[in-house]
N, C-alpha and C. Protein backbone atom coordinates (compact mmCIF):
# COMPACT_ATOMS: atom_id res chain seq x y z
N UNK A 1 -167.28 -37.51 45.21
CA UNK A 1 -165.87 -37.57 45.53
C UNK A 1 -165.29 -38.91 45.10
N UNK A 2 -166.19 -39.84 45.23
CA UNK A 2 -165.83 -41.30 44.56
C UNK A 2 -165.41 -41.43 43.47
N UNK A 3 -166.51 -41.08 42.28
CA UNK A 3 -165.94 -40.53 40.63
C UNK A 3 -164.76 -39.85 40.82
N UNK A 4 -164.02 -38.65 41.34
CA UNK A 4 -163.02 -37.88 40.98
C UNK A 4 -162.16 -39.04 41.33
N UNK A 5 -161.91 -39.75 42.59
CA UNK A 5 -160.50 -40.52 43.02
C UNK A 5 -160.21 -41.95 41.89
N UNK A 6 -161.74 -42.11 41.47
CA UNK A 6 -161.67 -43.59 40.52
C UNK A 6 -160.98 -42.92 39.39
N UNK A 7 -161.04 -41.29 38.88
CA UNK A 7 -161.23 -40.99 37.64
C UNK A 7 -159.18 -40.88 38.06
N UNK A 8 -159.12 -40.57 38.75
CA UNK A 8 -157.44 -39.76 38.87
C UNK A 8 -156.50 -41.40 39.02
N UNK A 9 -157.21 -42.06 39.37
CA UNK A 9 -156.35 -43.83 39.17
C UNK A 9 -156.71 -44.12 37.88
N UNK A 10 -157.52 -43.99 37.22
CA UNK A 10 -157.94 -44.60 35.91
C UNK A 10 -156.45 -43.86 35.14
N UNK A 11 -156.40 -42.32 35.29
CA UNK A 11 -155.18 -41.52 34.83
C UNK A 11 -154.00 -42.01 34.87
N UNK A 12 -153.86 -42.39 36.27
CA UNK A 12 -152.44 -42.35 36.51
C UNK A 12 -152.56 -44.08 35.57
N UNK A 13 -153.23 -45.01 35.61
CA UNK A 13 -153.15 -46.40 35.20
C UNK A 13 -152.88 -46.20 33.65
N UNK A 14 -153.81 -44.73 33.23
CA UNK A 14 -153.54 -44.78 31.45
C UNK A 14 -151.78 -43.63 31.50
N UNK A 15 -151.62 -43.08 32.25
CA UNK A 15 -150.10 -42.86 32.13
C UNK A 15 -148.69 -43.90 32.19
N UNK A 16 -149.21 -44.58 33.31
CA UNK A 16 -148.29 -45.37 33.55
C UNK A 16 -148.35 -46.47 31.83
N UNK A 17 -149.28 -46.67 31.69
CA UNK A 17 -149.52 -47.81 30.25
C UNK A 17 -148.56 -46.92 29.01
N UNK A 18 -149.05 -45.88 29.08
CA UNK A 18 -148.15 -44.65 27.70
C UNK A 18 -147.02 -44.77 28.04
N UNK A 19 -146.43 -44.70 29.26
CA UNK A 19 -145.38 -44.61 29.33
C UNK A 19 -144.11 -45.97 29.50
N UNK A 20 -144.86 -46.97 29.37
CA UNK A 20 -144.32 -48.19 29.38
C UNK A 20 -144.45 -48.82 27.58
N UNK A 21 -145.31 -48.04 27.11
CA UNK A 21 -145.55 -48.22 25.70
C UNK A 21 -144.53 -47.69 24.87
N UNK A 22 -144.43 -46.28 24.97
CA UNK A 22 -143.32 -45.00 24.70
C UNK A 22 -141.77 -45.83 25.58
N UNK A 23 -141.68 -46.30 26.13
CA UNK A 23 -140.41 -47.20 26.81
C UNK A 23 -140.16 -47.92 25.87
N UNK A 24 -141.00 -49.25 25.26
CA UNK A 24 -140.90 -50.08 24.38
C UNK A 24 -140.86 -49.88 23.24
N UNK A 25 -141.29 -49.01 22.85
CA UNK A 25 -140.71 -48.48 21.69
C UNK A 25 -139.44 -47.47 21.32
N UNK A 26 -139.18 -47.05 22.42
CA UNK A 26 -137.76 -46.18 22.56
C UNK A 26 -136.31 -47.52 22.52
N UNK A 27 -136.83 -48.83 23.14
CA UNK A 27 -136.05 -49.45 23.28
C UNK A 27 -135.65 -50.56 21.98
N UNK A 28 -137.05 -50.82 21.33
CA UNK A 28 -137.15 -51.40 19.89
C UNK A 28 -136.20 -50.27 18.68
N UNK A 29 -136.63 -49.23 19.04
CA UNK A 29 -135.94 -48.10 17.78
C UNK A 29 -134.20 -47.98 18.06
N UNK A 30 -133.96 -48.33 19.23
CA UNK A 30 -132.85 -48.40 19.57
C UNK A 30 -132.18 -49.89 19.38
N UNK A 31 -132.57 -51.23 19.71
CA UNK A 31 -132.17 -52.05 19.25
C UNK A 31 -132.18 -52.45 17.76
N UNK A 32 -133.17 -51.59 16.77
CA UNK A 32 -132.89 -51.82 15.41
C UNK A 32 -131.90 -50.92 14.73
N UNK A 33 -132.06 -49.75 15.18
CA UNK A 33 -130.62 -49.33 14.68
C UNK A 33 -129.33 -49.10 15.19
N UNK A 34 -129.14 -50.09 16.09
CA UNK A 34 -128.10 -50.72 16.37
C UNK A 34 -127.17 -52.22 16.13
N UNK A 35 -128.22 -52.46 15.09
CA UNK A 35 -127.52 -54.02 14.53
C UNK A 35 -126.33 -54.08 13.57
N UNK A 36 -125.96 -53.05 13.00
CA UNK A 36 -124.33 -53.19 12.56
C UNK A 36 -123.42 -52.62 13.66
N UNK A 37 -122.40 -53.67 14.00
CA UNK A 37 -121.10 -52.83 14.64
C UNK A 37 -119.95 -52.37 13.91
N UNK A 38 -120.00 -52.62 12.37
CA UNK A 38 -118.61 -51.78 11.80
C UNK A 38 -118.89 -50.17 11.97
N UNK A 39 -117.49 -50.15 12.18
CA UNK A 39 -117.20 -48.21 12.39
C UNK A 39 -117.10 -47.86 11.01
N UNK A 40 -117.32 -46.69 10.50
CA UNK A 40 -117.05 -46.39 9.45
C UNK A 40 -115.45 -45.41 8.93
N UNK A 41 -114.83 -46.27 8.93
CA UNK A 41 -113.38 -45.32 9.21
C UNK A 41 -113.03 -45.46 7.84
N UNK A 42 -112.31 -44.32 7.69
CA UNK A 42 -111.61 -44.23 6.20
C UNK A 42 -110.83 -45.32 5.43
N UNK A 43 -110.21 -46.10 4.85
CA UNK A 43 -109.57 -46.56 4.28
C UNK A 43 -108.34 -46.07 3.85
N UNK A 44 -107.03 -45.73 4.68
CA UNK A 44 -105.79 -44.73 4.11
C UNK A 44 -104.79 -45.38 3.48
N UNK A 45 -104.40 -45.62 2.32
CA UNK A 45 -103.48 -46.39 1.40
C UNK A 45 -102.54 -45.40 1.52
N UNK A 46 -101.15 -45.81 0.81
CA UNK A 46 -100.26 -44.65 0.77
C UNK A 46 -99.98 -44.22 -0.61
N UNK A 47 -100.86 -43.91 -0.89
CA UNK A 47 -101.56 -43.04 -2.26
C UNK A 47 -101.44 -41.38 -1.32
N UNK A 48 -102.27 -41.71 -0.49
CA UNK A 48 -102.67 -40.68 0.45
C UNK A 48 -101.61 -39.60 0.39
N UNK A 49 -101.87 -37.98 0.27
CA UNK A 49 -101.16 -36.82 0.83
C UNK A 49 -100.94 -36.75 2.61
N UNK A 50 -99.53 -36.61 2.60
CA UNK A 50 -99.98 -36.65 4.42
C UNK A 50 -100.18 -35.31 5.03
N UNK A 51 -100.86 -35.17 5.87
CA UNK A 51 -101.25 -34.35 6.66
C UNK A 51 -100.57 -34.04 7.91
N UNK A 52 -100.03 -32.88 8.24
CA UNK A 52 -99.70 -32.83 9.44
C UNK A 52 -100.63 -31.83 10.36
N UNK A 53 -100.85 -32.47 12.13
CA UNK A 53 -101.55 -32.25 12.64
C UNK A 53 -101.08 -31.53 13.94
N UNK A 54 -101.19 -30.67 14.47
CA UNK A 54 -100.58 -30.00 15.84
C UNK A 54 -99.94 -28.30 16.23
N UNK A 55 -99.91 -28.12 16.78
CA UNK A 55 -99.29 -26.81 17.34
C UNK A 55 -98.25 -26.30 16.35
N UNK A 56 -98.67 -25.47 15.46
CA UNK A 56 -97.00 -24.97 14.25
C UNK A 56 -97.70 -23.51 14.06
N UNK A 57 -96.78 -22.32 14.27
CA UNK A 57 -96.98 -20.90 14.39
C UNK A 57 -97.30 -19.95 12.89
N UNK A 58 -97.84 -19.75 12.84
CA UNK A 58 -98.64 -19.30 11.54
C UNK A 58 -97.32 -17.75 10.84
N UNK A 59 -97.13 -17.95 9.61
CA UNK A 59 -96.47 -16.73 9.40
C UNK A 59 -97.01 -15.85 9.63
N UNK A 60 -96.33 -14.48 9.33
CA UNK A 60 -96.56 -13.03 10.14
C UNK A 60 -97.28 -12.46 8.71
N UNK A 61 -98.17 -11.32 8.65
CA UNK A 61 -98.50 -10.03 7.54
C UNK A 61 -97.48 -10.23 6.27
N UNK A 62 -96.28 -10.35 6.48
CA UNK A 62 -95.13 -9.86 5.59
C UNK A 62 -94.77 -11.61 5.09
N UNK A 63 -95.30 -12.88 5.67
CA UNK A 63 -94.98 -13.57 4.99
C UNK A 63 -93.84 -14.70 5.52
N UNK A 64 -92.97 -13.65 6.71
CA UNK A 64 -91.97 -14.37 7.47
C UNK A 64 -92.33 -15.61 8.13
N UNK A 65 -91.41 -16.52 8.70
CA UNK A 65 -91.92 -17.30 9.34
C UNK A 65 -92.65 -17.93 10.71
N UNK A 66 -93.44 -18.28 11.06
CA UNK A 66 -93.32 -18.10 12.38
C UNK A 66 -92.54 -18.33 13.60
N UNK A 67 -92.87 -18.12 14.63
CA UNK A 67 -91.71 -18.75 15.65
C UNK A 67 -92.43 -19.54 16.88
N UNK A 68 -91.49 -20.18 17.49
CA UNK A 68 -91.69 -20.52 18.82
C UNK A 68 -90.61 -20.10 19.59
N UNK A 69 -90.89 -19.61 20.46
CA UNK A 69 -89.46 -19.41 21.25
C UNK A 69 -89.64 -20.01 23.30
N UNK A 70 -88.75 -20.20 23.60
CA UNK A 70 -87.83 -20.92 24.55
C UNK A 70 -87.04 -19.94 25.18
N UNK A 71 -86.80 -20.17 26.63
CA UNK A 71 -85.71 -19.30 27.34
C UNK A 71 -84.05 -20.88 27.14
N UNK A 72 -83.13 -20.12 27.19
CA UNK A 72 -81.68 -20.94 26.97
C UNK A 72 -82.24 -22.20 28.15
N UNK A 73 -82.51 -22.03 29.60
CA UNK A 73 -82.83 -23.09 29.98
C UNK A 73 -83.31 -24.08 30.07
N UNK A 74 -84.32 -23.90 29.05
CA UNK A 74 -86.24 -24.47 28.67
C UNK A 74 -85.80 -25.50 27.74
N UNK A 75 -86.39 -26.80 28.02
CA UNK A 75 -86.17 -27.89 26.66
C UNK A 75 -87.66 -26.93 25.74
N UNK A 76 -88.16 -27.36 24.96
CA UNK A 76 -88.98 -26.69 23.93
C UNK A 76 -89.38 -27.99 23.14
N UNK A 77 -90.90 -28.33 23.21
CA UNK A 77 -91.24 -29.79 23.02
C UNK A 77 -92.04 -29.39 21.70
N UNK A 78 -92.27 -30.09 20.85
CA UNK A 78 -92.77 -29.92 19.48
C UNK A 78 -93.64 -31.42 19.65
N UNK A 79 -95.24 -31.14 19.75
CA UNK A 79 -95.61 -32.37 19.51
C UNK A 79 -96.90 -32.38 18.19
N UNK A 80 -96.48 -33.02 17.24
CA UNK A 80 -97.72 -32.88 16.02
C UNK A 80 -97.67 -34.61 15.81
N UNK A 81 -98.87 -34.86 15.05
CA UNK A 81 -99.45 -36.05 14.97
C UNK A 81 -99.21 -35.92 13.26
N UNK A 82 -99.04 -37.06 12.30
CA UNK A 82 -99.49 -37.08 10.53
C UNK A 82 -99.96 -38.11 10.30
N UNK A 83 -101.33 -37.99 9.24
CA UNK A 83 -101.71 -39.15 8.79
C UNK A 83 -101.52 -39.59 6.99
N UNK A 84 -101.20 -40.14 6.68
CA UNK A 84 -101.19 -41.65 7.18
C UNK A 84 -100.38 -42.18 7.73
N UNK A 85 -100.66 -42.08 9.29
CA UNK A 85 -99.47 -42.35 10.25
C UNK A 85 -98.84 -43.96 9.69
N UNK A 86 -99.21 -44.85 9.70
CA UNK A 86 -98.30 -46.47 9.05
C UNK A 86 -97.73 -45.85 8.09
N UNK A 87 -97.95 -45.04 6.90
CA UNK A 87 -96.73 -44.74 5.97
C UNK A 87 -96.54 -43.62 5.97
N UNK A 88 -96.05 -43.08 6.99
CA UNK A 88 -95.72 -41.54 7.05
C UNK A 88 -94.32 -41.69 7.58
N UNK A 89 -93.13 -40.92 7.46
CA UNK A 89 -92.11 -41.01 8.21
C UNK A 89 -91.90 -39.29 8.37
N UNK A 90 -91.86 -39.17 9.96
CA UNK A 90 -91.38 -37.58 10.17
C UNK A 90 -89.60 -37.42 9.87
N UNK A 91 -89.23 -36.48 9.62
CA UNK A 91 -87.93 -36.08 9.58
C UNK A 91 -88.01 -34.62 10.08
N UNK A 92 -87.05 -34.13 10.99
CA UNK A 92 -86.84 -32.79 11.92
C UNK A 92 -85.58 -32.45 11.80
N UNK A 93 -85.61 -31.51 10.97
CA UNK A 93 -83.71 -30.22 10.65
C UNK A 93 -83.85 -29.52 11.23
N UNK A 94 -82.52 -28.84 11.86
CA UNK A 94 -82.35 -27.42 12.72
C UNK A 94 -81.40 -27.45 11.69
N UNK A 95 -81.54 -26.14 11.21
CA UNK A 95 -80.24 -25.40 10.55
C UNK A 95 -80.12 -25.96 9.41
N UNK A 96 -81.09 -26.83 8.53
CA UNK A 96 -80.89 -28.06 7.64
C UNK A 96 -79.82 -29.19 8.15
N UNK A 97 -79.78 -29.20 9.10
CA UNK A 97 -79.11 -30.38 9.56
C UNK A 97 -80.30 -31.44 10.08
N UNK A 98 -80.48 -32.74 9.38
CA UNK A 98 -81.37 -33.37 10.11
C UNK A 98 -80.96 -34.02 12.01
N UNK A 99 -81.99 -33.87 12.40
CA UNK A 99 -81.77 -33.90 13.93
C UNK A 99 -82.10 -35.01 14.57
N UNK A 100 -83.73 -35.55 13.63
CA UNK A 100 -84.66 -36.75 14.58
C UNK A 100 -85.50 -36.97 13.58
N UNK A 101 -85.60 -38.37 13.81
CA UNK A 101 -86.95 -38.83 13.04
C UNK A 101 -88.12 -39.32 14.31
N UNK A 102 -89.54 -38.97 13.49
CA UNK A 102 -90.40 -39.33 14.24
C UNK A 102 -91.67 -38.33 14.79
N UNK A 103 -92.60 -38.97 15.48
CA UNK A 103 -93.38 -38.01 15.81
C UNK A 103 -93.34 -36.67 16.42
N UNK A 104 -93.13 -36.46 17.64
CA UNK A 104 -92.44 -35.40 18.30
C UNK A 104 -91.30 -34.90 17.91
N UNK A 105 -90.88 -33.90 18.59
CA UNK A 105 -89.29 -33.47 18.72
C UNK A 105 -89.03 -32.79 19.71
N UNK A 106 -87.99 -33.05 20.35
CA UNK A 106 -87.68 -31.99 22.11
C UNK A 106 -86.21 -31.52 21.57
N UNK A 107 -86.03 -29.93 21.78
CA UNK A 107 -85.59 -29.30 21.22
C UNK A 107 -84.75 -28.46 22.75
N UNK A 108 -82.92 -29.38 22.45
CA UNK A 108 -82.43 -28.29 23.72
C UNK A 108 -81.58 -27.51 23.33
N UNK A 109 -81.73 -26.14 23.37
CA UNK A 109 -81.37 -25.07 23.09
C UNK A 109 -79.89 -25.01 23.43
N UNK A 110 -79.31 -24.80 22.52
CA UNK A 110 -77.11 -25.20 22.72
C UNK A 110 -76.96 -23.84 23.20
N UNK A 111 -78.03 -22.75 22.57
CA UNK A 111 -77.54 -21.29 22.95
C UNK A 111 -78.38 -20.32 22.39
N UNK A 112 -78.06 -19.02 22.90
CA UNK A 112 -79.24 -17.95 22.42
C UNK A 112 -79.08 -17.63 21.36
N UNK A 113 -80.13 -17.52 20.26
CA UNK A 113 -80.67 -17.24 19.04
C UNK A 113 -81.38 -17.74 18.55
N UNK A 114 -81.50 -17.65 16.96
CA UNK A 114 -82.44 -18.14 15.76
C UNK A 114 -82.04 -19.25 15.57
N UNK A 115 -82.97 -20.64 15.49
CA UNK A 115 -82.66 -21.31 14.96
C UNK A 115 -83.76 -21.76 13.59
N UNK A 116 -83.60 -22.27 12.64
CA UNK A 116 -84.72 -22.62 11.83
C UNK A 116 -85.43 -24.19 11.82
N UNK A 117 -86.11 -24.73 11.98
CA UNK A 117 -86.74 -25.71 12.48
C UNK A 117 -87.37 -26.38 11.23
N UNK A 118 -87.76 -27.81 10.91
CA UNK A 118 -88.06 -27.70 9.49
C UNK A 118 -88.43 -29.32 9.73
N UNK A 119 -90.16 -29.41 9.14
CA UNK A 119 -90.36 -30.81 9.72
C UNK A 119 -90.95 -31.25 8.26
N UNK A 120 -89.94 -32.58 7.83
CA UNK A 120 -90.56 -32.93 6.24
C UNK A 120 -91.18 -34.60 6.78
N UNK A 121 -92.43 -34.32 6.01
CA UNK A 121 -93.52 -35.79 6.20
C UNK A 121 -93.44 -36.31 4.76
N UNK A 122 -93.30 -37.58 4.86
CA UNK A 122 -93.23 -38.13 3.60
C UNK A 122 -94.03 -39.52 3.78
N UNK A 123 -94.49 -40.07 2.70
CA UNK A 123 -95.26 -41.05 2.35
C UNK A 123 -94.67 -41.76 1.17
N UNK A 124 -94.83 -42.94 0.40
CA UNK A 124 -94.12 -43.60 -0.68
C UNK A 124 -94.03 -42.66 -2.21
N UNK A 125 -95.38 -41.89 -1.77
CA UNK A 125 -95.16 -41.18 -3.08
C UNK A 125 -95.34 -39.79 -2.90
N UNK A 126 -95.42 -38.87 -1.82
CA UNK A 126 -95.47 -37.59 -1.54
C UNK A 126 -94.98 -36.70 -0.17
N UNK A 127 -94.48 -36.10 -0.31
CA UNK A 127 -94.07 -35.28 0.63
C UNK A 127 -94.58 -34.22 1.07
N UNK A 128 -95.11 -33.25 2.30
CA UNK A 128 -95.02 -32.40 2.58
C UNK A 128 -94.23 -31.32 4.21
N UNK A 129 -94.33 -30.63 4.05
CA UNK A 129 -93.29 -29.87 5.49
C UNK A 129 -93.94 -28.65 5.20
N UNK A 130 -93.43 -28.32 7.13
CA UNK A 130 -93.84 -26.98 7.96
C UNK A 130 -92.40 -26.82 8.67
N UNK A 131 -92.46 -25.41 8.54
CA UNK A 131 -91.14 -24.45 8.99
C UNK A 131 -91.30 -23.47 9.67
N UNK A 132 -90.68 -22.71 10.51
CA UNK A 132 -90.83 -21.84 11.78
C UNK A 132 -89.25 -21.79 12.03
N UNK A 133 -89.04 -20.69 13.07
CA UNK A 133 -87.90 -20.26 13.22
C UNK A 133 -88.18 -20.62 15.18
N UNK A 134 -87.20 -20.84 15.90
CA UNK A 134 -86.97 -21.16 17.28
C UNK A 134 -86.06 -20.20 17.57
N UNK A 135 -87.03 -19.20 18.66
CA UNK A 135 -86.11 -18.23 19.05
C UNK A 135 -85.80 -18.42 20.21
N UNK A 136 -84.29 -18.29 20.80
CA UNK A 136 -83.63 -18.85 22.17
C UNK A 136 -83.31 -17.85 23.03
N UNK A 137 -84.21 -17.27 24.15
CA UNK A 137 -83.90 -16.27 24.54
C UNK A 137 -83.27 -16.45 25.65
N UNK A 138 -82.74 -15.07 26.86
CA UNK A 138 -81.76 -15.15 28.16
C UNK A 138 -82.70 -16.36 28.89
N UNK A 139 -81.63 -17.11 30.13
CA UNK A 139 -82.22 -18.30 30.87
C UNK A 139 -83.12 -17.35 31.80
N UNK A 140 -84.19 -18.53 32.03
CA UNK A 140 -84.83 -17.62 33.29
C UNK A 140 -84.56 -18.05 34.37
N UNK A 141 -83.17 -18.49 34.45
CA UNK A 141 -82.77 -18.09 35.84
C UNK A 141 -80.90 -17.94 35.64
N UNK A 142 -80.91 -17.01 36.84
CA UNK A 142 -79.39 -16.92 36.47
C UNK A 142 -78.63 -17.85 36.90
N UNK A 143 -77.80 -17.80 36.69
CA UNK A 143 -76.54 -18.82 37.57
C UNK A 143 -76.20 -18.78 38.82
């Protein structure tokens, strides 16, 4: 019975050693490839095509545009992100009338119907835009 209890400490003494070994080396493999701190982030000049990023309603089968729609009471918030945001400038038309520049757009409905919505991103040397129609339906609540 002596041999078995010497033999099961000898164990636990060669576990505990592996596992303080396997520690030190988990912690070496980790401090060596961790010695650069640069991030690797893109470089965006305004060469760059801009991109727009966020919630915009996909046309229909036939090609039409998409929509978002709003009850007459409802502001109706438009929020998209573009990169290369430093040289990007948003511009937002209803009706081809420009409305707002900038990231977002909050959109209060003057009255019920179609309106056409139209967001042009531009950069020093390129442009692109997304379009959708804003449909303004009865308030949901009455008067």
């Amino acid at each position: 019975m002596n041999k078995q209890t010497n033999m099961d400490k000898t164990l636990k003494v060669m576990r505990r050693i592996l596992f303080i070994l396997i520690s030190c080396l988990a912690v070496s493999v980790v401090s060596v490839s961790c010695d650069n701190d640069e991030v690797d982030s893109p470089v965006l000049t305004d060469a760059e095509y801009p991109r727009i990023f966020g919630r915009w309603p996909e046309k229909d089968k036939k090609g039409n545009l998409g929509e978002f729609s709003t009850a007459l009471d409802k502001v109706l918030y438009i929020n998209v992100q573009y990169t290369p945001s430093q040289y990007c400038e948003g511009i937002w038309y209803i009706d081809n009338v420009e409305v707002h520049r900038g990231v977002g757009f909050r959109f209060v409905p003057p009255a019920e119907g179609r309106f056409h919505v139209k967001l042009v991103v531009k950069t020093p040397k390129y442009e692109t835009s997304r379009e959708a129609i804003i449909k303004v339906g009865k308030p949901t609540q009455d008067p």
